[in-house]
PDB file of N, CA and C in Angstrom:
ATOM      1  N   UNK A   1     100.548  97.886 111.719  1.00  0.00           N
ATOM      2  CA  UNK A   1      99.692  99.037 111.912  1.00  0.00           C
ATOM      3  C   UNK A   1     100.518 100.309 111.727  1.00  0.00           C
ATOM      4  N   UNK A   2     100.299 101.167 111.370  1.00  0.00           N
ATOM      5  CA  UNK A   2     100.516 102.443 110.249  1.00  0.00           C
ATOM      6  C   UNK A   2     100.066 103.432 112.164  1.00  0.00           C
ATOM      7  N   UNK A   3     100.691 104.312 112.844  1.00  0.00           N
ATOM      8  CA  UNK A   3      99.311 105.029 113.871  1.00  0.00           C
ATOM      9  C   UNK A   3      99.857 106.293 113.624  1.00  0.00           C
ATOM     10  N   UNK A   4      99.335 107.439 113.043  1.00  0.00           N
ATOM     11  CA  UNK A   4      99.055 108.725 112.729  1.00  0.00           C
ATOM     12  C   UNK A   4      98.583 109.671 114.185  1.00  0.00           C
ATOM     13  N   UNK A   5      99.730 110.472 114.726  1.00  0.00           N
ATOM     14  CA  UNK A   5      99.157 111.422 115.172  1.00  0.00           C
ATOM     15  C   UNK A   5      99.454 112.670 115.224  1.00  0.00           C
ATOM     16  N   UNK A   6      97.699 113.083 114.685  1.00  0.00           N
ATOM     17  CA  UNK A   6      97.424 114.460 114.040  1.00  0.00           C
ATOM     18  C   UNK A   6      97.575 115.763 114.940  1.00  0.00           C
ATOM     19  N   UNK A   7      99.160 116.226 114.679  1.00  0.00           N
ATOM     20  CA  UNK A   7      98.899 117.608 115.333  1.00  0.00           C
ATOM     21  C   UNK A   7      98.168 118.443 114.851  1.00  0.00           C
ATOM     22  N   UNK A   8      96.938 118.345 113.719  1.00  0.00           N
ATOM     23  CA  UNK A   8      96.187 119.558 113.369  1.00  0.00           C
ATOM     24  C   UNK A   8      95.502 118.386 113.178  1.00  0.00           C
ATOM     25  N   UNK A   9      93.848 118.639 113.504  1.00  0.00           N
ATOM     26  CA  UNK A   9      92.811 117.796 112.951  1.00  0.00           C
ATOM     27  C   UNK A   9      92.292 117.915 111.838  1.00  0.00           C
ATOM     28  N   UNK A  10      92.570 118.568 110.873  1.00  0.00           N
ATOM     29  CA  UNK A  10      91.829 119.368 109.843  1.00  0.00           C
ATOM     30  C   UNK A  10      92.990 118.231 108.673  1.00  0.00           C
ATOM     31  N   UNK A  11      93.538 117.012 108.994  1.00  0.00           N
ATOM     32  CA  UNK A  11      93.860 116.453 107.812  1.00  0.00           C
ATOM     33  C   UNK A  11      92.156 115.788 107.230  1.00  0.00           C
ATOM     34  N   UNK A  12      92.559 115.605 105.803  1.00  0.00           N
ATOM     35  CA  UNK A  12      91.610 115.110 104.956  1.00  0.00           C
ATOM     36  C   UNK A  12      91.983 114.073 104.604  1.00  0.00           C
ATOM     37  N   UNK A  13      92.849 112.843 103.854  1.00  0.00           N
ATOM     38  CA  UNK A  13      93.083 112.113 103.395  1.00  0.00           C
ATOM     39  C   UNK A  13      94.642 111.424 103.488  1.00  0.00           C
ATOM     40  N   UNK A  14      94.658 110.167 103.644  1.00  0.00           N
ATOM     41  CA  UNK A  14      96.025 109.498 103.570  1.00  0.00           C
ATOM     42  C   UNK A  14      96.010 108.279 102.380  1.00  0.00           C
ATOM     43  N   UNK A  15      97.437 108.459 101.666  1.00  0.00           N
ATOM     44  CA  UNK A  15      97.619 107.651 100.555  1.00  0.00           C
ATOM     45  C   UNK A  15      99.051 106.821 100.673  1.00  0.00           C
ATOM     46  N   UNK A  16      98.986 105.725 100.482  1.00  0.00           N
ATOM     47  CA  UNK A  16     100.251 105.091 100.837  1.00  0.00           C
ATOM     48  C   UNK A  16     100.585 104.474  99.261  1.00  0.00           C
ATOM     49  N   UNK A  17     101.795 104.903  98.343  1.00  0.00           N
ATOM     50  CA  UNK A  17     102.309 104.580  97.438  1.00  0.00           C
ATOM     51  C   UNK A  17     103.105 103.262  97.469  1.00  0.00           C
ATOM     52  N   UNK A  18     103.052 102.872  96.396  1.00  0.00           N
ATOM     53  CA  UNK A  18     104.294 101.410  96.616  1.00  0.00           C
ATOM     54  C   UNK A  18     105.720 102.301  95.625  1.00  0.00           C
ATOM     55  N   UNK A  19     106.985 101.494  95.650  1.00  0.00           N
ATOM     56  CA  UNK A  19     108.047 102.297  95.522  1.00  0.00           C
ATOM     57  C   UNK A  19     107.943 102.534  93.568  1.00  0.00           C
ATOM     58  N   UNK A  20     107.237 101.797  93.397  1.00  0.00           N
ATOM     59  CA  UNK A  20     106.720 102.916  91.384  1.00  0.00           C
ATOM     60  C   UNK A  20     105.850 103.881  91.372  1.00  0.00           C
ATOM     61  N   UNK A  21     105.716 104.422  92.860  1.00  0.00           N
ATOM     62  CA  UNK A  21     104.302 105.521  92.196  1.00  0.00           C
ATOM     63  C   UNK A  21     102.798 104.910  92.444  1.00  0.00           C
ATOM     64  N   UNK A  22     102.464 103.700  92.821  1.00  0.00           N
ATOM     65  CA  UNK A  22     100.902 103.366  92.354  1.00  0.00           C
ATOM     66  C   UNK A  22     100.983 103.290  93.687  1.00  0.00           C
ATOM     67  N   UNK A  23      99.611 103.908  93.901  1.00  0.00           N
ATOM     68  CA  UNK A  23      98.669 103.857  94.978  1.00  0.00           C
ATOM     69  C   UNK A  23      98.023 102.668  95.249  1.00  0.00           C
ATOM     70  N   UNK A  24      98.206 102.370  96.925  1.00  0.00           N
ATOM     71  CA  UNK A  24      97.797 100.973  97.188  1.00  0.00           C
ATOM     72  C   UNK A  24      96.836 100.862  98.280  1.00  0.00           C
ATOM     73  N   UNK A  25      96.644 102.126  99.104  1.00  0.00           N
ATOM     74  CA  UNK A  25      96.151 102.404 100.232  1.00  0.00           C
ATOM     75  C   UNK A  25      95.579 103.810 100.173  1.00  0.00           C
ATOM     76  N   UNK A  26      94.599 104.010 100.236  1.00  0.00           N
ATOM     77  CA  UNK A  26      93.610 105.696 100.208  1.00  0.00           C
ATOM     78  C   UNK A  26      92.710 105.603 101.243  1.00  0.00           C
ATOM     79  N   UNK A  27      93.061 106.039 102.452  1.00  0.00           N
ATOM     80  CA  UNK A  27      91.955 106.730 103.381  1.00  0.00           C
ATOM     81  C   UNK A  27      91.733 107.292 103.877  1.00  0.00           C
ATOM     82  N   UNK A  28      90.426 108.206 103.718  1.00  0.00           N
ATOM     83  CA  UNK A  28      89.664 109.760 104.253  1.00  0.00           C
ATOM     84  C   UNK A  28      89.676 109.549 105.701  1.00  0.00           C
ATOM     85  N   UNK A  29      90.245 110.651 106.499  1.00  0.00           N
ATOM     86  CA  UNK A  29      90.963 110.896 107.924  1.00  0.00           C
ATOM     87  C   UNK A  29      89.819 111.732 108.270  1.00  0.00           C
ATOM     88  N   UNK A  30      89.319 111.098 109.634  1.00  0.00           N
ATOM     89  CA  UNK A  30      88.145 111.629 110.436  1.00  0.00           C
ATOM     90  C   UNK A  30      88.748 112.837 111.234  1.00  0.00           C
ATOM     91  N   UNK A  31      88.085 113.721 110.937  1.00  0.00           N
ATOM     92  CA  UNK A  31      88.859 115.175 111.536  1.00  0.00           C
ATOM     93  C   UNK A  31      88.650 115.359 112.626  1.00  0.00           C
ATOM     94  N   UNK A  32      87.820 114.557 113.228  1.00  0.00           N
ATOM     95  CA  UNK A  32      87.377 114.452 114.689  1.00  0.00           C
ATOM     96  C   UNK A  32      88.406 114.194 115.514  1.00  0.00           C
ATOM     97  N   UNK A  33      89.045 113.379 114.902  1.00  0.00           N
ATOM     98  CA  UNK A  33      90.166 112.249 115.820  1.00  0.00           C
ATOM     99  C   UNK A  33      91.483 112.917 115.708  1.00  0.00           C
ATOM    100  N   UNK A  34      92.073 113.139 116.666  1.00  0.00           N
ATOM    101  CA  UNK A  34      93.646 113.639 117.220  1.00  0.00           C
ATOM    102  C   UNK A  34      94.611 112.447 116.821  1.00  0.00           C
ATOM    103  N   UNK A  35      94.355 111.293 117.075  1.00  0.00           N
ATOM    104  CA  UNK A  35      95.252 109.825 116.580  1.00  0.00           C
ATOM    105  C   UNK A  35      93.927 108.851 115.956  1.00  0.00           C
ATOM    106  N   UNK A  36      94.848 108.482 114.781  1.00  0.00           N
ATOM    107  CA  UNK A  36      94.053 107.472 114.182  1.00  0.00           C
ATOM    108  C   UNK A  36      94.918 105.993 113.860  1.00  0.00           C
ATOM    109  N   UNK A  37      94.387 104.803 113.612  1.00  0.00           N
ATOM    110  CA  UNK A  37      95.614 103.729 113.299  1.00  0.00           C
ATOM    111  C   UNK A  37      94.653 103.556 112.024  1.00  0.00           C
ATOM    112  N   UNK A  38      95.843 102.951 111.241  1.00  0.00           N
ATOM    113  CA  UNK A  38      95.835 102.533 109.637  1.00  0.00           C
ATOM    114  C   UNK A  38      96.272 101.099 109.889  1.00  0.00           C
ATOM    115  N   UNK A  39      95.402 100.266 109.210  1.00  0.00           N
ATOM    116  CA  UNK A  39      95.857  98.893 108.774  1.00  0.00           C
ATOM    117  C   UNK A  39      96.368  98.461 107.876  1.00  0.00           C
ATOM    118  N   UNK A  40      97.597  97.768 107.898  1.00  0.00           N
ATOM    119  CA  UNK A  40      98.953  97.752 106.530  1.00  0.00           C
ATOM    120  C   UNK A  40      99.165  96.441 106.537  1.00  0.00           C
ATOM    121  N   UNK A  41      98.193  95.455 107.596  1.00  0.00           N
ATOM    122  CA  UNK A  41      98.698  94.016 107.408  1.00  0.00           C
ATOM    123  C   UNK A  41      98.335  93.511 105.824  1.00  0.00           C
ATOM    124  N   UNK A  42      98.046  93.873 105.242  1.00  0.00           N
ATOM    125  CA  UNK A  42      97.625  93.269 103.826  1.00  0.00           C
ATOM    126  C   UNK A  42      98.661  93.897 102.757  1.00  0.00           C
ATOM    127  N   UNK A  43      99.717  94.490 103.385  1.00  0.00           N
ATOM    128  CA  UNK A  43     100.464  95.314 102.651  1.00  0.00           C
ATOM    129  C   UNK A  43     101.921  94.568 102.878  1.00  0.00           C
ATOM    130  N   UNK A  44     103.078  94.063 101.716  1.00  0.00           N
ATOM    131  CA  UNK A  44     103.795  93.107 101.310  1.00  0.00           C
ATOM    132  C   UNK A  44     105.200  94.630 102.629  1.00  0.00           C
ATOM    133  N   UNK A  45     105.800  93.340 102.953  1.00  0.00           N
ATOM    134  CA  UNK A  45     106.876  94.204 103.739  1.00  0.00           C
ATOM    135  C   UNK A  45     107.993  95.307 102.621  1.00  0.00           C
ATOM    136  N   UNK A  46     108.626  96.258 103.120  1.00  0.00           N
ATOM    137  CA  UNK A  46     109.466  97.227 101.936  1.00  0.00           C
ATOM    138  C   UNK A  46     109.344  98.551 102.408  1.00  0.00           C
ATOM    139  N   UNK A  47     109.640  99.031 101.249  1.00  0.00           N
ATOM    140  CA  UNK A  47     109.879 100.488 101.056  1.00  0.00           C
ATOM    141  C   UNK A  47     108.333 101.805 100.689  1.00  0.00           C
ATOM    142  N   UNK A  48     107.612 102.555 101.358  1.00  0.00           N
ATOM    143  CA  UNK A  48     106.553 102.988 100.369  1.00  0.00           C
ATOM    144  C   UNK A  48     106.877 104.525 100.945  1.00  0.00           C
ATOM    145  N   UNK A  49     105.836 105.147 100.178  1.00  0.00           N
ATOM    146  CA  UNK A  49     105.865 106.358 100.536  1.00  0.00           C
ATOM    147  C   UNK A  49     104.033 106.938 101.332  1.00  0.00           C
ATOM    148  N   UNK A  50     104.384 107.588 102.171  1.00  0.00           N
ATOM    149  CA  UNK A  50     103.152 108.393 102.590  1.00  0.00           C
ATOM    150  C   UNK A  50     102.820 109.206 102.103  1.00  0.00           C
ATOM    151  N   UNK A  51     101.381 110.095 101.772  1.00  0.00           N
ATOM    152  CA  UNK A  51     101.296 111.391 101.571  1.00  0.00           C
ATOM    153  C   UNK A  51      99.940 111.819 102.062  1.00  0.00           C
ATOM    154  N   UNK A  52     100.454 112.402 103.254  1.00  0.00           N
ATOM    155  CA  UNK A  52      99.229 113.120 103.742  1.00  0.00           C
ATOM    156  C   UNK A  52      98.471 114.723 103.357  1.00  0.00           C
ATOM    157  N   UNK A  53      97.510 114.653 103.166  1.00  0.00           N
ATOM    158  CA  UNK A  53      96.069 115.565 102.111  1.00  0.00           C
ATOM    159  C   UNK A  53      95.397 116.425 102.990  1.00  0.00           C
ATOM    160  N   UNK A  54      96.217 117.807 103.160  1.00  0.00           N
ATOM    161  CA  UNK A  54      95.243 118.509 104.253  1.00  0.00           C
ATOM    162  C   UNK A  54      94.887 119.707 103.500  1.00  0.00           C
ATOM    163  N   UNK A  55      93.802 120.063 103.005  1.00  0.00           N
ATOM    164  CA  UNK A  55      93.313 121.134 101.917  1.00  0.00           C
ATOM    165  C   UNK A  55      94.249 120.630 100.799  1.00  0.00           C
ATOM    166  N   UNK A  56      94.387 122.045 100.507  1.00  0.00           N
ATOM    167  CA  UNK A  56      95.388 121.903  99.086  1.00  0.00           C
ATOM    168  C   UNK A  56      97.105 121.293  99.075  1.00  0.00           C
ATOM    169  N   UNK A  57      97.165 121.432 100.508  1.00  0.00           N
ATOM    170  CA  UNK A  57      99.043 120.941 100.690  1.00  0.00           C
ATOM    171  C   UNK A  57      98.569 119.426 100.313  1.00  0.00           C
ATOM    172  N   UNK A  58     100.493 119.136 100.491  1.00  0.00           N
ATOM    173  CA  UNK A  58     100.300 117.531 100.795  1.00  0.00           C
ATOM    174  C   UNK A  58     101.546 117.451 101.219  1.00  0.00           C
ATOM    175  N   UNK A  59     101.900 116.415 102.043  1.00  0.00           N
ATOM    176  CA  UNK A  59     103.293 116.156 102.887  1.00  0.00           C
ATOM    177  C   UNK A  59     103.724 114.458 102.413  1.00  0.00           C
ATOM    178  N   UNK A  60     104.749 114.287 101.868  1.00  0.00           N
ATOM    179  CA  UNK A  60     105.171 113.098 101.389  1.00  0.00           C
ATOM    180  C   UNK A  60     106.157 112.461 102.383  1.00  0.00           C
ATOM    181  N   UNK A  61     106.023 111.445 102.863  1.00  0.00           N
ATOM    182  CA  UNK A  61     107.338 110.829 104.179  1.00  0.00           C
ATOM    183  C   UNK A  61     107.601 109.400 103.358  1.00  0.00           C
ATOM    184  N   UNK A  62     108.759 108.915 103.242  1.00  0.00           N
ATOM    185  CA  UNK A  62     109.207 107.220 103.286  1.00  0.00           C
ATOM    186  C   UNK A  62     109.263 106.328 104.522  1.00  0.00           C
ATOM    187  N   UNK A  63     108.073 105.382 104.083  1.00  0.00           N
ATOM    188  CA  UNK A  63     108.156 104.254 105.606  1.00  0.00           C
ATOM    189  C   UNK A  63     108.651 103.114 104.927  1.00  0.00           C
ATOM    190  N   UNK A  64     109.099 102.221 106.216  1.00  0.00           N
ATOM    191  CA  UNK A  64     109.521 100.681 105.847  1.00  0.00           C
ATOM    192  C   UNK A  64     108.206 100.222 106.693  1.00  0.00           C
ATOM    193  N   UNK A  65     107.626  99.216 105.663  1.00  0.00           N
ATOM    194  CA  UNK A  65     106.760  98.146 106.502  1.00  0.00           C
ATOM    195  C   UNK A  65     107.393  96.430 106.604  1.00  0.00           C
ATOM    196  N   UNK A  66     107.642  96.563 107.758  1.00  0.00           N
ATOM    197  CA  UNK A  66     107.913  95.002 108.280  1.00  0.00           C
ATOM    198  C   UNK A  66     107.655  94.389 109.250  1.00  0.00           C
ATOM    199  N   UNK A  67     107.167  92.918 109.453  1.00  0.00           N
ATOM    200  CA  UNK A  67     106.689  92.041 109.623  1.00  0.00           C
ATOM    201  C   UNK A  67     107.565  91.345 110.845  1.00  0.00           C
TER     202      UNK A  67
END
């Protein structure tokens, strides 16, 4: 589990990259919610990148997912 918490509620979207660039994970963030959890069990253990979508910015972080 991926758990996001939003010091500004006003994010719009989360995208989780695999380590070439392709998008493997895209989901629209309820602005309602202060913490949200993301489900990554279907997602192979490694290296990816985040990028969170709030208006026009975007914020890129590197996670390890493991098992």
């Amino acid at each position: 589990m991926l758990y996001l918490n939003k010091q500004s509620n006003n994010l719009d979207k989360l995208i989780i990259y695999n380590i070439s660039g392709k998008a493997i994970l895209s989901k629209n963030l309820n602005s309602a919610l202060s913490k949200e959890t993301i489900d990554v069990s279907s997602i192979s253990e490694g290296f990816y990148f985040v990028e969170v979508i709030k208006g026009s910015s975007k914020h890129i972080s590197k996670i390890i997912i493991s098992k």
